[in-house]
N, C-alpha and C. Protein backbone atom coordinates (compact mmCIF):
# COMPACT_ATOMS: atom_id res chain seq x y z
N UNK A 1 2.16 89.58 -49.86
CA UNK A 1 0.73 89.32 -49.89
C UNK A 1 0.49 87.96 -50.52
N UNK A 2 -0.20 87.03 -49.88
CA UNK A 2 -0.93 85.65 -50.12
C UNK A 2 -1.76 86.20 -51.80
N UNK A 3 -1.61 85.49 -52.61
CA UNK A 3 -2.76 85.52 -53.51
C UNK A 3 -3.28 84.04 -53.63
N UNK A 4 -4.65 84.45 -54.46
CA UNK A 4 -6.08 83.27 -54.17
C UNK A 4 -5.39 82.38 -55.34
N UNK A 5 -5.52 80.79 -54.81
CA UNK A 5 -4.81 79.68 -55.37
C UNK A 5 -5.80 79.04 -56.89
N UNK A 6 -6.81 79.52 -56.70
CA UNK A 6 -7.37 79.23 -57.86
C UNK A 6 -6.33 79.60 -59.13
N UNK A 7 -6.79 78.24 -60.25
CA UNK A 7 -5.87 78.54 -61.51
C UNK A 7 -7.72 78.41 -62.29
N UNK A 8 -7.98 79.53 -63.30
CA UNK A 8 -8.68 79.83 -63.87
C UNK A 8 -8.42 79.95 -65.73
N UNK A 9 -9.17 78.86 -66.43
CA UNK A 9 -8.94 79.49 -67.57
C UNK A 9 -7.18 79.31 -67.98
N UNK A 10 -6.78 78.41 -67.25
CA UNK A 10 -4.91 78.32 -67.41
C UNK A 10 -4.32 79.76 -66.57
N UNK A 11 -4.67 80.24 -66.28
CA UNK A 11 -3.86 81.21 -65.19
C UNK A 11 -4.34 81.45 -63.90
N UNK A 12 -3.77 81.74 -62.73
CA UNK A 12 -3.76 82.05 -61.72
C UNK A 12 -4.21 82.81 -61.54
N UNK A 13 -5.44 83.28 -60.17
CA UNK A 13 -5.96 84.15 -59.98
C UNK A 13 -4.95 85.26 -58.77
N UNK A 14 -5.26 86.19 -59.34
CA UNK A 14 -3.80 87.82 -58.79
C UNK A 14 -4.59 87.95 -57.57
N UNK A 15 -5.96 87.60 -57.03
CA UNK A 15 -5.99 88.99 -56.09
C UNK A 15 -5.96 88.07 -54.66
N UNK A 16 -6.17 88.93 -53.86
CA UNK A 16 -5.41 88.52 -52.33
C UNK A 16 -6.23 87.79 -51.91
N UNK A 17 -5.91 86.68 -50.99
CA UNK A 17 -6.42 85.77 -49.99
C UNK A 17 -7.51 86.36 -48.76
N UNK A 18 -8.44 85.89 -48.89
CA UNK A 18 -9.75 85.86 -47.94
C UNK A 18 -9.81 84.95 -46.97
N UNK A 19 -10.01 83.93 -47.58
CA UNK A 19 -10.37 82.46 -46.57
C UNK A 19 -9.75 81.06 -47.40
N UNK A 20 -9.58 80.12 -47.15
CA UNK A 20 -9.05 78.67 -47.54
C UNK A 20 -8.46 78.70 -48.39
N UNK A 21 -7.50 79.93 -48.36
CA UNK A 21 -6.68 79.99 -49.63
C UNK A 21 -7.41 80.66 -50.93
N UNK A 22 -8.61 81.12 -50.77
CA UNK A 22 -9.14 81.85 -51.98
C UNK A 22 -9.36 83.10 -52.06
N UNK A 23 -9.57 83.95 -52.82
CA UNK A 23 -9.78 85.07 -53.14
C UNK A 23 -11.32 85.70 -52.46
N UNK A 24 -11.82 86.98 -52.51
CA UNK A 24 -13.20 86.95 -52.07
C UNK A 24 -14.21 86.72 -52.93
N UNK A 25 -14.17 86.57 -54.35
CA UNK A 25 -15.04 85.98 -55.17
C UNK A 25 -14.91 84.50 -55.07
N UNK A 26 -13.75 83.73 -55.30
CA UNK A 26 -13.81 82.56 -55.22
C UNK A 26 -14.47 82.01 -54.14
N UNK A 27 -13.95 82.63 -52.45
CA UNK A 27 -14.61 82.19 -51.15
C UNK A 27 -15.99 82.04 -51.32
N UNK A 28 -16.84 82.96 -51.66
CA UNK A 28 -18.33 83.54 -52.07
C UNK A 28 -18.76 82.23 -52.88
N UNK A 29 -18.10 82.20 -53.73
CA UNK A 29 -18.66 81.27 -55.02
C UNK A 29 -18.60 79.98 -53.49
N UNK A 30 -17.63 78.96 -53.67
CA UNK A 30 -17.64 77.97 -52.05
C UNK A 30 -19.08 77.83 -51.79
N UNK A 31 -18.97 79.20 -50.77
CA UNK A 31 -19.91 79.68 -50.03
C UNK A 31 -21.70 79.21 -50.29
N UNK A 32 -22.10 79.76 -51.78
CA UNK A 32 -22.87 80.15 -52.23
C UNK A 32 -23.46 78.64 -52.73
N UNK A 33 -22.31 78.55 -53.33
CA UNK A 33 -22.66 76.73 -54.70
C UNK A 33 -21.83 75.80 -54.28
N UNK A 34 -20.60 75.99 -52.87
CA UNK A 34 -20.08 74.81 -52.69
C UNK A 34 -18.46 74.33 -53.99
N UNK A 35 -18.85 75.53 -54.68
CA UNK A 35 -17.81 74.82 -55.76
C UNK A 35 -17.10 76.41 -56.18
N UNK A 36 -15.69 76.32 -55.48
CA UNK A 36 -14.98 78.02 -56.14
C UNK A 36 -14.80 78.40 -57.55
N UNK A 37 -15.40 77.88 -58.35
CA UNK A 37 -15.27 77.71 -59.64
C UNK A 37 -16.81 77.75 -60.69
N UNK A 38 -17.91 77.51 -59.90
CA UNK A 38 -18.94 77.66 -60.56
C UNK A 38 -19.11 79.40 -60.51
N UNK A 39 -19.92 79.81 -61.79
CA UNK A 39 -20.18 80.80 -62.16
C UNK A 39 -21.59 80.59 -62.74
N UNK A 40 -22.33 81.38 -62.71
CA UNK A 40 -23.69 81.62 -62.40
C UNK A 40 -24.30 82.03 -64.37
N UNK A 41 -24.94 81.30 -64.49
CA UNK A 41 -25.03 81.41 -65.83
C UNK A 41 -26.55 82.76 -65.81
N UNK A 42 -25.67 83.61 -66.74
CA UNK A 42 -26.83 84.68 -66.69
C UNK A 42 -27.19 85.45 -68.02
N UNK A 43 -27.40 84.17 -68.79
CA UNK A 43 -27.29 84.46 -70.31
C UNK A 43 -28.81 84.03 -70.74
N UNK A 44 -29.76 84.44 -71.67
CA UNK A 44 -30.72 83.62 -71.85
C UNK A 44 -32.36 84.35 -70.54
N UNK A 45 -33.47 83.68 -70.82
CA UNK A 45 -34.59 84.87 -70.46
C UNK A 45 -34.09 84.60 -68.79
N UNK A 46 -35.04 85.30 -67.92
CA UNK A 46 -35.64 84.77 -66.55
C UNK A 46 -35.80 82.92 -66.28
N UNK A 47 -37.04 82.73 -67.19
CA UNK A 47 -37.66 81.44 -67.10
C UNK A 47 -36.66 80.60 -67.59
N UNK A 48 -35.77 80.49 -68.51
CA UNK A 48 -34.94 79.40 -68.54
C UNK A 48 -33.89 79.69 -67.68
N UNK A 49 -33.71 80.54 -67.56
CA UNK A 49 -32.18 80.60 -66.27
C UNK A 49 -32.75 80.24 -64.96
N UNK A 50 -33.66 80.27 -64.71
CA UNK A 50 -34.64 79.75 -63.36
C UNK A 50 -34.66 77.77 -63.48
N UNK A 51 -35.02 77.51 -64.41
CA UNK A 51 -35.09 76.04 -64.32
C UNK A 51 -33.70 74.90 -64.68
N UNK A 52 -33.03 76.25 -65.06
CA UNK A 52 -31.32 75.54 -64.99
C UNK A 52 -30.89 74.94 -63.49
N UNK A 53 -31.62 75.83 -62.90
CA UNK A 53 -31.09 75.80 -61.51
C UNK A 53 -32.28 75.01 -60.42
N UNK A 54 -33.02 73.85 -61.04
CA UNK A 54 -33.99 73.10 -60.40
C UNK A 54 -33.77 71.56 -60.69
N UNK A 55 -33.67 70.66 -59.71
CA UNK A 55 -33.09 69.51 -59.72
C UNK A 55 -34.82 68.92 -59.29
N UNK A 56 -35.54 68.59 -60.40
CA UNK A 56 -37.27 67.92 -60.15
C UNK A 56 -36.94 66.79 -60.30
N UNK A 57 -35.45 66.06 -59.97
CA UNK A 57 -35.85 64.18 -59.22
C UNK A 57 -36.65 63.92 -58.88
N UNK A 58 -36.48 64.55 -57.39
CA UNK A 58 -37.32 64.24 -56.46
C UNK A 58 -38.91 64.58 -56.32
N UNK A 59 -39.14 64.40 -54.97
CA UNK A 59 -40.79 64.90 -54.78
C UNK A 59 -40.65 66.53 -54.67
N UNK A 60 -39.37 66.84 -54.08
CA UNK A 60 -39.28 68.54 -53.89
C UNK A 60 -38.43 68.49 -54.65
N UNK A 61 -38.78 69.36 -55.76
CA UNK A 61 -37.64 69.93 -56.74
C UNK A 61 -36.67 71.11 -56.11
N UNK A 62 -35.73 70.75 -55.93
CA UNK A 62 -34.46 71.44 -55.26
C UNK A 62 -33.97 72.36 -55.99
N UNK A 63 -33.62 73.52 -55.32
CA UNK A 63 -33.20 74.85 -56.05
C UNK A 63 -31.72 74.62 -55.73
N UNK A 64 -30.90 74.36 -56.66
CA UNK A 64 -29.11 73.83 -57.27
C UNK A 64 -28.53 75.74 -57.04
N UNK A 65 -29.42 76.53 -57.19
CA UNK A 65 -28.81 77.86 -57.19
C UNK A 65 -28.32 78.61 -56.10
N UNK A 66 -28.23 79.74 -55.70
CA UNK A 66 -27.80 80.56 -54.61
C UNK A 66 -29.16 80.75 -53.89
N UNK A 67 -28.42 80.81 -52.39
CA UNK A 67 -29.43 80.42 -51.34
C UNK A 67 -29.48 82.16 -50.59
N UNK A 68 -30.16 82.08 -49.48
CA UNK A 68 -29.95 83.16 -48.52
C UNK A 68 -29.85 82.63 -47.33
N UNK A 69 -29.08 83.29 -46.58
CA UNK A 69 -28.45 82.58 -45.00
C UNK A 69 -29.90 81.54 -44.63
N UNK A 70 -30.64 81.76 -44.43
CA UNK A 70 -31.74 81.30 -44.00
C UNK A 70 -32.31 79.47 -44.63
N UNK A 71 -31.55 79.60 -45.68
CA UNK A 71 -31.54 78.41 -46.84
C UNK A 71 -32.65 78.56 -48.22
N UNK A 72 -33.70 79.63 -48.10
CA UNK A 72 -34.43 80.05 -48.76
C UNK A 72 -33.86 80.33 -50.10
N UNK A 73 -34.43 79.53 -51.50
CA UNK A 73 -33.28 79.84 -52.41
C UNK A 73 -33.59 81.44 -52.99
N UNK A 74 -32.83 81.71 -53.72
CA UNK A 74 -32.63 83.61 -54.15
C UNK A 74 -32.03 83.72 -56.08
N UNK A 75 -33.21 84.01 -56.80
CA UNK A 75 -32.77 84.21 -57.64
C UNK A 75 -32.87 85.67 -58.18
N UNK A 76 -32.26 85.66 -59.32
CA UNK A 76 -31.69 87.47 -59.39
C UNK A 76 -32.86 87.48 -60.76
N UNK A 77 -33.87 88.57 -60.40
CA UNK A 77 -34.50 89.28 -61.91
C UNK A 77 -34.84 90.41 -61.76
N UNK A 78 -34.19 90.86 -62.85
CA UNK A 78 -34.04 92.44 -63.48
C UNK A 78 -32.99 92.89 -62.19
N UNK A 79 -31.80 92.30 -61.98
CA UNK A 79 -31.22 92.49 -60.99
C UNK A 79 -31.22 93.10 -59.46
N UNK A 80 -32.68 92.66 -59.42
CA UNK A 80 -33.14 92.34 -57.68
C UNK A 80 -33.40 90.88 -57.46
N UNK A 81 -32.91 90.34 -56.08
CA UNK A 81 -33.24 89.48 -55.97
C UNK A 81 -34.92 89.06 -55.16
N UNK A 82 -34.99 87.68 -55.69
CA UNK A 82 -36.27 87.18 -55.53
C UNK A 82 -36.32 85.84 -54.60
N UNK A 83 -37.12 85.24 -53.71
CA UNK A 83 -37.35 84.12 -53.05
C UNK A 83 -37.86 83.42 -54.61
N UNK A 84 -37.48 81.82 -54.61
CA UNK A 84 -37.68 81.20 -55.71
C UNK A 84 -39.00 80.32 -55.24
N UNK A 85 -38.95 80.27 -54.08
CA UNK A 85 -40.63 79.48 -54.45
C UNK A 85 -41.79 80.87 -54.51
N UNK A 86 -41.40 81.65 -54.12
CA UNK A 86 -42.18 82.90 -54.70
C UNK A 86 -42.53 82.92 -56.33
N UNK A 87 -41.37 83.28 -56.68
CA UNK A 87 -41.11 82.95 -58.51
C UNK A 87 -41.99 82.03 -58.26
N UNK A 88 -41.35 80.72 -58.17
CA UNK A 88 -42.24 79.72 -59.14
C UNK A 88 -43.54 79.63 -58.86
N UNK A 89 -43.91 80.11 -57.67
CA UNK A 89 -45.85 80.12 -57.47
C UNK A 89 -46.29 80.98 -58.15
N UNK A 90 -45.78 82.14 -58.49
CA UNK A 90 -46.61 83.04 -59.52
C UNK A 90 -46.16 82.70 -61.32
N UNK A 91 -45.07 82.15 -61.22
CA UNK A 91 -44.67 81.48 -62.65
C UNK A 91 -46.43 80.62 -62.70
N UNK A 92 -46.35 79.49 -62.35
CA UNK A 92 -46.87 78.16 -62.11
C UNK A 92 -48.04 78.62 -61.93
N UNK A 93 -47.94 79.12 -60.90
CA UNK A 93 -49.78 79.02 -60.28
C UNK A 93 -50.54 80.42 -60.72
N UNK A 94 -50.12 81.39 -60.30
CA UNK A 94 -50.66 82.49 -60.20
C UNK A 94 -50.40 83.94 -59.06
N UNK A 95 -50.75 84.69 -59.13
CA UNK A 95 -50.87 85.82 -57.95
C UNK A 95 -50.39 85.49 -56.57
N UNK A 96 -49.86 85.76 -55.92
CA UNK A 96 -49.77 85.52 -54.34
C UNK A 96 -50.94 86.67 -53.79
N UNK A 97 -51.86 85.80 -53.24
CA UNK A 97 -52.93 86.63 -52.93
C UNK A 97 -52.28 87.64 -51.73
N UNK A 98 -52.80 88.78 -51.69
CA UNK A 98 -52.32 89.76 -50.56
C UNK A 98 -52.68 89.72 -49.69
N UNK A 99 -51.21 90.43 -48.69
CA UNK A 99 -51.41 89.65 -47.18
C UNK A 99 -51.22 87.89 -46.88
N UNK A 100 -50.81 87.19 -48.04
CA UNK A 100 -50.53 85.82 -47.53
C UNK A 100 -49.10 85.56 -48.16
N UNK A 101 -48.61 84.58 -47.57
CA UNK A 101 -47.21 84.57 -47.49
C UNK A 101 -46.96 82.71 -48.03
N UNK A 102 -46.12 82.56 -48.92
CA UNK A 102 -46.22 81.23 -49.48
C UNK A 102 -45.50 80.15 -47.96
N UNK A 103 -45.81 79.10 -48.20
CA UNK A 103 -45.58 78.01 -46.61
C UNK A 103 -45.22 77.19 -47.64
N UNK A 104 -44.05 75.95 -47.25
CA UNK A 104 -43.21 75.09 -47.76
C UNK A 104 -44.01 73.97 -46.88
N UNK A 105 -44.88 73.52 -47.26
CA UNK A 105 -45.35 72.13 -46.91
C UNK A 105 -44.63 71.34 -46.17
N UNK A 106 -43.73 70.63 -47.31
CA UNK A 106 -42.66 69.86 -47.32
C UNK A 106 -41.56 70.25 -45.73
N UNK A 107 -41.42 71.58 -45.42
CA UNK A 107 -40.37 72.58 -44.65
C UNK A 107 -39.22 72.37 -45.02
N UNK A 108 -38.58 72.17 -46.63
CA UNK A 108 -37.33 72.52 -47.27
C UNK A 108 -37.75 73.63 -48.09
N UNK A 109 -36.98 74.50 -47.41
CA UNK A 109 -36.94 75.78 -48.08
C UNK A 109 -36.47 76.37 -49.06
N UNK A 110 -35.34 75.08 -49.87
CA UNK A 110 -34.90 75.20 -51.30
C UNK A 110 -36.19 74.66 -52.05
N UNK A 111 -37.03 74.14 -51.57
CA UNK A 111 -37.65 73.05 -52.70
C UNK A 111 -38.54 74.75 -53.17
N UNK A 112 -39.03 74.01 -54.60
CA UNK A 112 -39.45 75.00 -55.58
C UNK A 112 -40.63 74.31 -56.13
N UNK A 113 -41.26 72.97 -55.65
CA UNK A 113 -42.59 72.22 -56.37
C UNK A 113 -43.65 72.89 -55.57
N UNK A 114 -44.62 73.38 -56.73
CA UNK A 114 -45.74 74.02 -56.03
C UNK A 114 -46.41 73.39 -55.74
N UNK A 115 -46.65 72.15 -55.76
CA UNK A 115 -47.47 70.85 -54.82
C UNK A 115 -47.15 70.97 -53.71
N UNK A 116 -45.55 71.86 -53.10
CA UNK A 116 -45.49 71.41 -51.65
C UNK A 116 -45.49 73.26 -51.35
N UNK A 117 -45.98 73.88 -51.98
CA UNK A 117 -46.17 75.73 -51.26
C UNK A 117 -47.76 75.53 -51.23
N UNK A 118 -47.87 76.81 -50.20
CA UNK A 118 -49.44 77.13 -50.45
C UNK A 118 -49.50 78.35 -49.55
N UNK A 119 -50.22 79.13 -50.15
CA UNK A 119 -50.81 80.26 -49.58
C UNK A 119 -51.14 80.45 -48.29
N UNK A 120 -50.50 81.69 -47.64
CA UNK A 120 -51.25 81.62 -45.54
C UNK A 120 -50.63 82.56 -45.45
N UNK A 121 -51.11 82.76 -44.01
CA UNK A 121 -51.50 83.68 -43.31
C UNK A 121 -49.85 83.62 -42.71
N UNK A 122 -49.30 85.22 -42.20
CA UNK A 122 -48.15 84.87 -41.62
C UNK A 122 -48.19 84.25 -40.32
N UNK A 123 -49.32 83.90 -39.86
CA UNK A 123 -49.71 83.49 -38.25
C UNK A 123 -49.64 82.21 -38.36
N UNK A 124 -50.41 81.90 -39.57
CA UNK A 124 -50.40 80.68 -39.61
C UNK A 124 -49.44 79.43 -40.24
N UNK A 125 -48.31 80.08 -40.76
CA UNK A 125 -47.05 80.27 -41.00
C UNK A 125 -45.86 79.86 -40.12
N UNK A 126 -46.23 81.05 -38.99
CA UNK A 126 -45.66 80.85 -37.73
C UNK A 126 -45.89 79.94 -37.09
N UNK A 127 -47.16 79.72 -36.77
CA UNK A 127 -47.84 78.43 -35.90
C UNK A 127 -47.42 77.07 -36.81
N UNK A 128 -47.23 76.97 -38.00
CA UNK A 128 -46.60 75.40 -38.67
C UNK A 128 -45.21 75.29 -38.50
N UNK A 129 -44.48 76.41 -38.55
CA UNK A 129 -43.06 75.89 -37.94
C UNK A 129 -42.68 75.95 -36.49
N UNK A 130 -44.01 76.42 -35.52
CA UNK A 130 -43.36 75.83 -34.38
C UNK A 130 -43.69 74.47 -33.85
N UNK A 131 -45.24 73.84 -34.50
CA UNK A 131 -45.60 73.07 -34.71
C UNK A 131 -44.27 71.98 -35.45
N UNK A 132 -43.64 71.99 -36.06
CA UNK A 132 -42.77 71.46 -37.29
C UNK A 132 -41.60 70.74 -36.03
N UNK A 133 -40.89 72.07 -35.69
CA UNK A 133 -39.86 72.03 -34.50
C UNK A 133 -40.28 71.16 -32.94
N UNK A 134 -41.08 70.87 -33.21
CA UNK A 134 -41.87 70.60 -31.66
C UNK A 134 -42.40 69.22 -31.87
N UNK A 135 -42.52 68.35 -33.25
CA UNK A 135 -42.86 67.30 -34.00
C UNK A 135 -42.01 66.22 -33.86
């Protein structure tokens, strides 16, 4: 049996090969953050473990954390996960009024600046990204 080539901590990781030579946690990690070796800091409240993971250079502050296939970033509280421009509009702003669904202005779906979300309709939602694609 192949084991995963990562050396961790000065020792070698024991368990069996998945993909590129790594283990299935290591592959995941890759996967997730790009780096088989980052580990997810989960020490400390919600709100600061949320802004560890926000890169506000730019005009769209970029979510650095774990994504969902879709690219939508995903953070973990009270161990369910959450859409992060969700979080941060009700962090930041307030309520997500019901029945409306937050829209990425910008259409990067990591970004997390509530200058570029806003409240809508899922129709109207729909109609800006086919609008977006068709631009």
């Amino acid at each position: 049996m192949k084991t995963c080539s990562i050396v961790e901590l000065g020792s070698r990781c024991s368990q069996a090969v998945k993909g590129r030579g790594w283990c299935g946690k290591h592959y995941a990690r890759w996967q997730r953050h790009g780096d088989p070796l980052k580990v997810l800091v989960i020490m400390g409240d919600d709100v600061t473990r949320f802004w560890s993971y926000v890169d506000a250079s730019g005009p769209c502050w970029e979510w650095t954390g774990a994504t969902f296939r879709e690219g939508y970033g995903m953070f973990q509280v009270d161990g369910a996960p959450v859409l992060t421009h969700r979080y941060v509009w009700e962090l930041l702003v307030g309520p997500i009024p019901e029945g409306l669904e937050i829209d990425h202005l910008c259409r990067v779906r990591h970004c997390v600046n509530p200058d570029h979300l806003e409240p809508v309709t899922s129709a109207e939602n729909s109609r800006r990204r086919v609008l977006a694609r068709t631009a």
